[in-house]
Protein backbone atom coordinates (compact mmCIF):
# COMPACT_ATOMS: atom_id res chain seq x y z
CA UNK A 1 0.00 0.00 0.00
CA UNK A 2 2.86 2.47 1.01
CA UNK A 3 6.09 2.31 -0.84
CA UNK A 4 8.82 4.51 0.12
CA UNK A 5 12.26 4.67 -1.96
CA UNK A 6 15.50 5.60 -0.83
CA UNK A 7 13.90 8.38 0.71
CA UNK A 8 16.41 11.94 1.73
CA UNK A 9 15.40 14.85 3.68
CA UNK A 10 18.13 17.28 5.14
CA UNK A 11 17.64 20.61 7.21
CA UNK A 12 21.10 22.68 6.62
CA UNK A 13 23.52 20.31 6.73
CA UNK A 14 22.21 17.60 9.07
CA UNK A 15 20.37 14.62 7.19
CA UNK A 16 17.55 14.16 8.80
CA UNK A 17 16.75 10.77 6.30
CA UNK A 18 19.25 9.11 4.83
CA UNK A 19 18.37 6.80 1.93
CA UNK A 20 15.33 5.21 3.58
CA UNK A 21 12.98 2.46 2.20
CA UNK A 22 9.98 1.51 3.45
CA UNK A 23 7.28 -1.16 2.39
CA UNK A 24 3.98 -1.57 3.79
CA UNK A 25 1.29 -4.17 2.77
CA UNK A 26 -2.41 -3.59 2.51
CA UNK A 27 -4.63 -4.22 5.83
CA UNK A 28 -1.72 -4.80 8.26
CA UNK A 29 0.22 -2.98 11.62
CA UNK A 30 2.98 -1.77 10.73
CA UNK A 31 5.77 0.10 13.55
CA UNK A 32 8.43 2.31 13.40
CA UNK A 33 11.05 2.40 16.18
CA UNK A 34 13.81 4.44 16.79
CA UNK A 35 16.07 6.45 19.48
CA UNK A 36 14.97 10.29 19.82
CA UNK A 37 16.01 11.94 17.18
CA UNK A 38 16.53 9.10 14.64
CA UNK A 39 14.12 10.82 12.05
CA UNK A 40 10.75 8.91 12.38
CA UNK A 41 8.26 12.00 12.75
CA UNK A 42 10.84 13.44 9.84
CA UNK A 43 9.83 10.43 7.82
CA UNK A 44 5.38 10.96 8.61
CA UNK A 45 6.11 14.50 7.75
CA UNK A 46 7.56 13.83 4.68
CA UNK A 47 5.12 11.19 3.69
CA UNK A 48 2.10 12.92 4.74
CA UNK A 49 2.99 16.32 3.04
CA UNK A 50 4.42 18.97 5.61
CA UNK A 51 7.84 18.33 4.51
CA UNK A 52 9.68 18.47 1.24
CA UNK A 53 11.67 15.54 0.20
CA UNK A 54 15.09 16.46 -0.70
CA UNK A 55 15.39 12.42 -3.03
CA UNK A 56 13.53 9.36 -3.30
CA UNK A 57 10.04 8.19 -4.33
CA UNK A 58 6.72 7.75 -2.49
CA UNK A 59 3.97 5.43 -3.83
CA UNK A 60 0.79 5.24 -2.68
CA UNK A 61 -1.75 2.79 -3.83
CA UNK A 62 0.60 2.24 -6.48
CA UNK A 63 0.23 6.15 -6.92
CA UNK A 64 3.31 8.34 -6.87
CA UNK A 65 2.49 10.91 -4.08
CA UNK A 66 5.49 13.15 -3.46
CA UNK A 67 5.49 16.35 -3.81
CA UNK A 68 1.52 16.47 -3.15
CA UNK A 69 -0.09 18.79 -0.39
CA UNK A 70 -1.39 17.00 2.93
CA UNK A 71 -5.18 17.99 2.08
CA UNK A 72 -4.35 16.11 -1.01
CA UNK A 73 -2.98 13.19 0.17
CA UNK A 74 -5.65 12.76 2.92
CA UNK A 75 -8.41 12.82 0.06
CA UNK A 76 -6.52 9.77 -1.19
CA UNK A 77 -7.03 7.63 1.41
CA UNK A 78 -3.77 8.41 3.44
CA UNK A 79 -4.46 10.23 7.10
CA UNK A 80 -2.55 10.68 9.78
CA UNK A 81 -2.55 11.72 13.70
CA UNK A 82 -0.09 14.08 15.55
CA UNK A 83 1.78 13.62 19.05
CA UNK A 84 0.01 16.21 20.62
CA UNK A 85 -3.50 16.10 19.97
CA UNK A 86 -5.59 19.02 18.77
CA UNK A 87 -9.48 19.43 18.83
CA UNK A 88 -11.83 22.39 19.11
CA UNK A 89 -11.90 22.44 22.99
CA UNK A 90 -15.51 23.83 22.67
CA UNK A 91 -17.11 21.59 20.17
CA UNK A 92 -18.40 18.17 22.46
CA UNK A 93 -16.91 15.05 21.38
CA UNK A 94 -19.87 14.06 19.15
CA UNK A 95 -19.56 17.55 17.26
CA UNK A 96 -15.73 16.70 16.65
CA UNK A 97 -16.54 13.94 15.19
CA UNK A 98 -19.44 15.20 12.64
CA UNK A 99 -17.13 18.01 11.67
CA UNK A 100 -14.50 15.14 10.66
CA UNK A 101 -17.13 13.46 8.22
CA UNK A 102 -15.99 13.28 4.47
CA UNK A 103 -18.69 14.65 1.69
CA UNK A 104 -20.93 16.79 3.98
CA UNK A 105 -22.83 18.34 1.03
CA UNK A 106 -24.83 20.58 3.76
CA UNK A 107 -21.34 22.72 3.46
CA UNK A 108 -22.61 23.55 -0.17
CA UNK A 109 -24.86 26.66 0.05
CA UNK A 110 -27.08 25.21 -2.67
CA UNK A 111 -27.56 21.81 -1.40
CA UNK A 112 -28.26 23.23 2.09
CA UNK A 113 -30.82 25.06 0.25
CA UNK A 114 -32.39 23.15 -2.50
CA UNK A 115 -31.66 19.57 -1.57
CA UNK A 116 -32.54 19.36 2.07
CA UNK A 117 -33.83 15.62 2.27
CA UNK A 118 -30.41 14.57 0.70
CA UNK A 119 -28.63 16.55 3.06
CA UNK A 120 -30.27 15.29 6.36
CA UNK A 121 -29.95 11.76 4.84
CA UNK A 122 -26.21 12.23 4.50
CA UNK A 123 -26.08 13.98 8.19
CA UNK A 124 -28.11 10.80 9.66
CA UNK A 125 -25.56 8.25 8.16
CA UNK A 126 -22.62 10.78 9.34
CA UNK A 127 -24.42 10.58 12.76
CA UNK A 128 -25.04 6.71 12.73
CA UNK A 129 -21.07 5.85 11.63
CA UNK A 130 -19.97 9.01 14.41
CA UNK A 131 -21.89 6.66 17.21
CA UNK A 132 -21.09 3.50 15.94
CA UNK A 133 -16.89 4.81 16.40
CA UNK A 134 -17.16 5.88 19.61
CA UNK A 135 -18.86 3.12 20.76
CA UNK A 136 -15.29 0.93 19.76
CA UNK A 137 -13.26 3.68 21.10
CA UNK A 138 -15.94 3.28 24.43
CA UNK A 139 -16.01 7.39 24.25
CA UNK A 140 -19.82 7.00 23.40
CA UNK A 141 -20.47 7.90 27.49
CA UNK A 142 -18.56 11.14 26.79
CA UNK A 143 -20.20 12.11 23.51
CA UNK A 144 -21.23 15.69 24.86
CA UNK A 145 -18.46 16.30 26.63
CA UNK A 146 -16.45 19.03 25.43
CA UNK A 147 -13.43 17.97 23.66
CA UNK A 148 -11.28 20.63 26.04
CA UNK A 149 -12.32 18.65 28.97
CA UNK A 150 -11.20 15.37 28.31
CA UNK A 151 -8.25 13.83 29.32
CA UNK A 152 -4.65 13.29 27.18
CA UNK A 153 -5.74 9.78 26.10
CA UNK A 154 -9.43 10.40 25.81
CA UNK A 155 -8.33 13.18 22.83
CA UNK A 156 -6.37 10.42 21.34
CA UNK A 157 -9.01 8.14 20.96
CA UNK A 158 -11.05 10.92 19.65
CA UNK A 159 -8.34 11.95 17.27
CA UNK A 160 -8.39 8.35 16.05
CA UNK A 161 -12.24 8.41 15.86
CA UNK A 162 -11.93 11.76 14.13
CA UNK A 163 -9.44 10.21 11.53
CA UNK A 164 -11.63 6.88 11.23
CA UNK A 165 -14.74 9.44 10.38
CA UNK A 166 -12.78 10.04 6.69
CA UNK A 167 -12.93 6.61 6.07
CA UNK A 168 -9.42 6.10 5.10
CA UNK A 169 -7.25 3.51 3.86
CA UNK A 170 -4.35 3.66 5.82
CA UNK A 171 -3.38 5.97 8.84
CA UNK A 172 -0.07 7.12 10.18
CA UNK A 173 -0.12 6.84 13.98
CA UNK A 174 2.44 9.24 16.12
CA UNK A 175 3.38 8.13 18.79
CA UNK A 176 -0.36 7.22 19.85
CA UNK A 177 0.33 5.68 23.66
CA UNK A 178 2.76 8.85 24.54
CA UNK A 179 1.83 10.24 27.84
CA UNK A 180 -1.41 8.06 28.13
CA UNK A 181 -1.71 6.10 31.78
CA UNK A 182 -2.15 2.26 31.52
CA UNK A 183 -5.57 1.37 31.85
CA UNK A 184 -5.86 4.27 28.76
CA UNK A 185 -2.94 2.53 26.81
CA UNK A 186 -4.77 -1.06 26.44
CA UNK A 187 -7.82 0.81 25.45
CA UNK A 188 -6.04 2.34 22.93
CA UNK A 189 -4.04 -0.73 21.52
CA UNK A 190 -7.51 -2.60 21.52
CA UNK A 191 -9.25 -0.12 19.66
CA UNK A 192 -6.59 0.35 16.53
CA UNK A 193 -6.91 -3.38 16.08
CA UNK A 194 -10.54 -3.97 16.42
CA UNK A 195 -10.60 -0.96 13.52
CA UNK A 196 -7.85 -2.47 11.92
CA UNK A 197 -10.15 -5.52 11.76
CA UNK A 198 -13.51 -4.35 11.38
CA UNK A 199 -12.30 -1.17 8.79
CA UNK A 200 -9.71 -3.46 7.11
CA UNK A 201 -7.21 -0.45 7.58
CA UNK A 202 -3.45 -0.04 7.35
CA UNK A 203 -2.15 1.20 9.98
CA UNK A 204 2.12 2.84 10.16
CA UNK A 205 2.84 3.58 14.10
CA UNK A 206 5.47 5.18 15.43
CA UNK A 207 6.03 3.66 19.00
CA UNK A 208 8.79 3.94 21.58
CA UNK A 209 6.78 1.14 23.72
CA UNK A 210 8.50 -2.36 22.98
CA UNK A 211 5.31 -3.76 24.87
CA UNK A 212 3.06 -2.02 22.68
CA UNK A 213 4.71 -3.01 19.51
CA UNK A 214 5.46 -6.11 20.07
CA UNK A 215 1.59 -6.61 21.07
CA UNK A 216 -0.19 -5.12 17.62
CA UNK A 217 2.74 -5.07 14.88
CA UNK A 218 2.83 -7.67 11.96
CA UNK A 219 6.31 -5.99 10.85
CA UNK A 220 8.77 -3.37 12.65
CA UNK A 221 11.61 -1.38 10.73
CA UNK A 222 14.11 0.78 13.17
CA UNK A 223 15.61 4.18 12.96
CA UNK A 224 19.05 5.21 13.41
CA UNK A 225 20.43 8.94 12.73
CA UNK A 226 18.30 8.94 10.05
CA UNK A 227 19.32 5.49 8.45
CA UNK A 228 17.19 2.32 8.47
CA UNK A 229 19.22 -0.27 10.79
CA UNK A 230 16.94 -3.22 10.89
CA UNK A 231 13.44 -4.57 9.92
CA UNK A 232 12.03 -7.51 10.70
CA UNK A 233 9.16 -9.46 13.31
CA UNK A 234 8.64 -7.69 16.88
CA UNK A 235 10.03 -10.90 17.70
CA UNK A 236 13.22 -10.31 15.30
CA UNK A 237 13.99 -6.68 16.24
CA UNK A 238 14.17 -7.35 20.15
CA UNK A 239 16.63 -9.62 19.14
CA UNK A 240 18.70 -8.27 17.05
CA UNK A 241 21.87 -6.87 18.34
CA UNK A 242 22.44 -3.14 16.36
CA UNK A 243 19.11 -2.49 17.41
CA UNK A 244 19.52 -3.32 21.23
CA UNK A 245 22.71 -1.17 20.90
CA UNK A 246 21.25 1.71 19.48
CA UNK A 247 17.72 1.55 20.61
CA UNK A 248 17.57 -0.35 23.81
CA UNK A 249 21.26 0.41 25.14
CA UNK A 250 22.71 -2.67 24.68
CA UNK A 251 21.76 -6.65 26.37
């Protein structure tokens, strides 16, 4: 689904990517490890838009991508979701998610006008699939709560659910489980693979929690100063000795 070749991106004279390539298949987990620093956000950024590559290729879909704005690679299928999660405090939780919705022809001046039965029709449906996510996410209890009042990993489920609510085909997770407590954490992990199951999504996570990739991940590639060191199983990568050194600290 995502192909990414030998893929550069530099800021001054530090090289932030360094000849990367990255493959992932249709309807699978896929994580992204790597020390602090080792370019992994660099490498969403680039892929979903907000950077400029300075070499390689992306594919998407079979699609070459590159070089295409984030609005336009999100209408494609590809989405993603941001460390620090962002949602109009003062909309409730229910209202973040119908603004989210894809096609809301009510935005269209005319149709709000002249084709009101199609435009409540398409509202309901927004509605029904709205209810239906945040009854997997279990944020259905919260659903007129305002977004501003819930907790750090209460917005990431509703970021998720706000990303789900574009119906796309594959999502780029960052750092999803960062600074969420542990009961929150397995809530988390169990929603992005009962979506991944029920939706039939792709998911690319970055992760810093062996425990959480390890759990989820069908396949793992690792970061190193920008270089890719290793890919391989969870059960390959905790094994592998460059990426204990440079990830871990060593056996």
């Amino acid at each position: 689904m995502l192909t990414i070749k030998n893929l550069e991106k530099r800021f001054g004279s530090l090289k932030a990517l360094d000849d990367v390539s990255v493959e992932v298949e249709d309807d699978c987990i896929v994580g992204l490890i790597g020390p602090n620093g080792s370019g992994k956000t660099t490498l969403f950024n680039v892929v979903s838009g907000f950077y400029e590559k300075d070499g390689g290729e992306i594919y998407f879909k079979g699609e070459r991508i590159d070089g295409l704005t984030p609005d336009k690679i999100a209408k494609k299928g590809l989405c993603r979701t941001f460390q620090v999660s962002k949602a109009p405090e003062k909309l409730t939780v229910l209202e973040n998610m119908m603004l989210a919705a894809e096609q809301q022809i009510g935005e269209d001046p005319f149709s709000a006008l002249f084709m009101r039965s199609r435009v409540k029709k398409s509202e309901n449906a927004n509605l029904v699939r709205a209810m239906e996510l945040l009854d997997m996410l279990q944020l259905s209890q919260l659903k007129n709560d305002y977004a501003g009042d819930l907790s750090g990993g209460q917005q990431k489920l509703l970021s998720l659910g706000r990303v789900f609510m574009l119906k796309p085909d594959m999502i780029l997770l960052d750092e999803p489980t960062a600074g969420v407590n542990p009961t929150l954490r397995v809530q988390l992990m169990e929603a992005i693979k009962r979506l991944q199951k029920m939706e039939k999504t792709t998911f690319f996570i970055i992760e810093h929690s062996m425990k959480v990739i390890s759990s989820i991940c069908d396949k793992v590639y690792v970061l190193n100063f920008g270089q890719k060191i290793a890919e391989g199983t969870p059960e390959e990568i905790q094994q592998n000795g460059q990426v204990l050194d440079a990830y871990l600290g060593g056996p």
